[in-house]
C-alpha atoms as a PDB file:
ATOM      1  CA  UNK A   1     -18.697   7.393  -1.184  1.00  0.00           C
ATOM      2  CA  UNK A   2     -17.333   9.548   1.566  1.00  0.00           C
ATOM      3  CA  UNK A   3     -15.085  12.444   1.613  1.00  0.00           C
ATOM      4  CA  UNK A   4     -11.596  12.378   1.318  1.00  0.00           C
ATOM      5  CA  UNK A   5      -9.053  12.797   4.593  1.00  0.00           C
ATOM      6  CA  UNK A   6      -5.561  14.318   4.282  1.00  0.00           C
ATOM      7  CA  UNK A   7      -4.031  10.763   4.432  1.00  0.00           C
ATOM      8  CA  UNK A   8      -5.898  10.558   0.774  1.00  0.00           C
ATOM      9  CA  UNK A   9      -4.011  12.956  -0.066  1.00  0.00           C
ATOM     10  CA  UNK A  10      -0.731  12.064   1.614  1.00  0.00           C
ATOM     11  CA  UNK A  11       0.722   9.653  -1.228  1.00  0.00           C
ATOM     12  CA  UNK A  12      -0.191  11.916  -3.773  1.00  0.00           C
ATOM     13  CA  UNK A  13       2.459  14.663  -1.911  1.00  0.00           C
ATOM     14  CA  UNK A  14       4.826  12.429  -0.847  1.00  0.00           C
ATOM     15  CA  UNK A  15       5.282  11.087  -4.742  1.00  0.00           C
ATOM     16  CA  UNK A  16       5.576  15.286  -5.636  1.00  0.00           C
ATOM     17  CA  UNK A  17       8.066  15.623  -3.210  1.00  0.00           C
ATOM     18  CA  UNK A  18      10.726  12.888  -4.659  1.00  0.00           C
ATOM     19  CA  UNK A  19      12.836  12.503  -7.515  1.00  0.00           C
ATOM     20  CA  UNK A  20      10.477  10.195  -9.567  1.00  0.00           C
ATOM     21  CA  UNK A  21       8.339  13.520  -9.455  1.00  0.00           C
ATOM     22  CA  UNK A  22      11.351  15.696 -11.355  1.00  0.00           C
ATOM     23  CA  UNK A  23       9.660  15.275 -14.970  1.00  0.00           C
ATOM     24  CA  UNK A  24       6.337  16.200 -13.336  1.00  0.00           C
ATOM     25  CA  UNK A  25       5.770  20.562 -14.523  1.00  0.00           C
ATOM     26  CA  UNK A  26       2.840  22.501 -14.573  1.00  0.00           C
ATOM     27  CA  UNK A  27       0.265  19.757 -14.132  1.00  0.00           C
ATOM     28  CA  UNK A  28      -2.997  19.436 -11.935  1.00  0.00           C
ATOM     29  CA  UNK A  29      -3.057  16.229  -9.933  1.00  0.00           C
ATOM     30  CA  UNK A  30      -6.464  15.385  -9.341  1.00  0.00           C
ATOM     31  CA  UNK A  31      -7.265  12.879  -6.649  1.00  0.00           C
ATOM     32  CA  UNK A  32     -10.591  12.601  -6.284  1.00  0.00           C
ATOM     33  CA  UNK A  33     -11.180   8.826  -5.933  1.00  0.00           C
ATOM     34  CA  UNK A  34     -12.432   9.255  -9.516  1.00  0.00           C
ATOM     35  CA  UNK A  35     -15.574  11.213  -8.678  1.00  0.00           C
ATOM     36  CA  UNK A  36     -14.814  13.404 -11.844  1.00  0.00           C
ATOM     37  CA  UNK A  37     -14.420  10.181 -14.186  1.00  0.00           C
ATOM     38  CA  UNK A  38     -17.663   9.327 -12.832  1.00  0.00           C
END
């Protein structure tokens, strides 16, 4: 395990940020890696 960096995070705001995104409203987007499945 090891914490996350901001390029973890960096697909998850690129995919908000384009038009396959447009059906995505008033969600949370965890990423995690899964440590809350866990």
């Amino acid at each position: 395990n090891r914490m996350g960096s901001p390029e973890d995070l960096a697909g998850a705001a690129y995919f908000l940020c384009t038009d396959e995104a447009s059906w995505v409203t008033g969600q949370t987007l965890v990423v995690d890696g899964g440590t809350t499945f866990r």
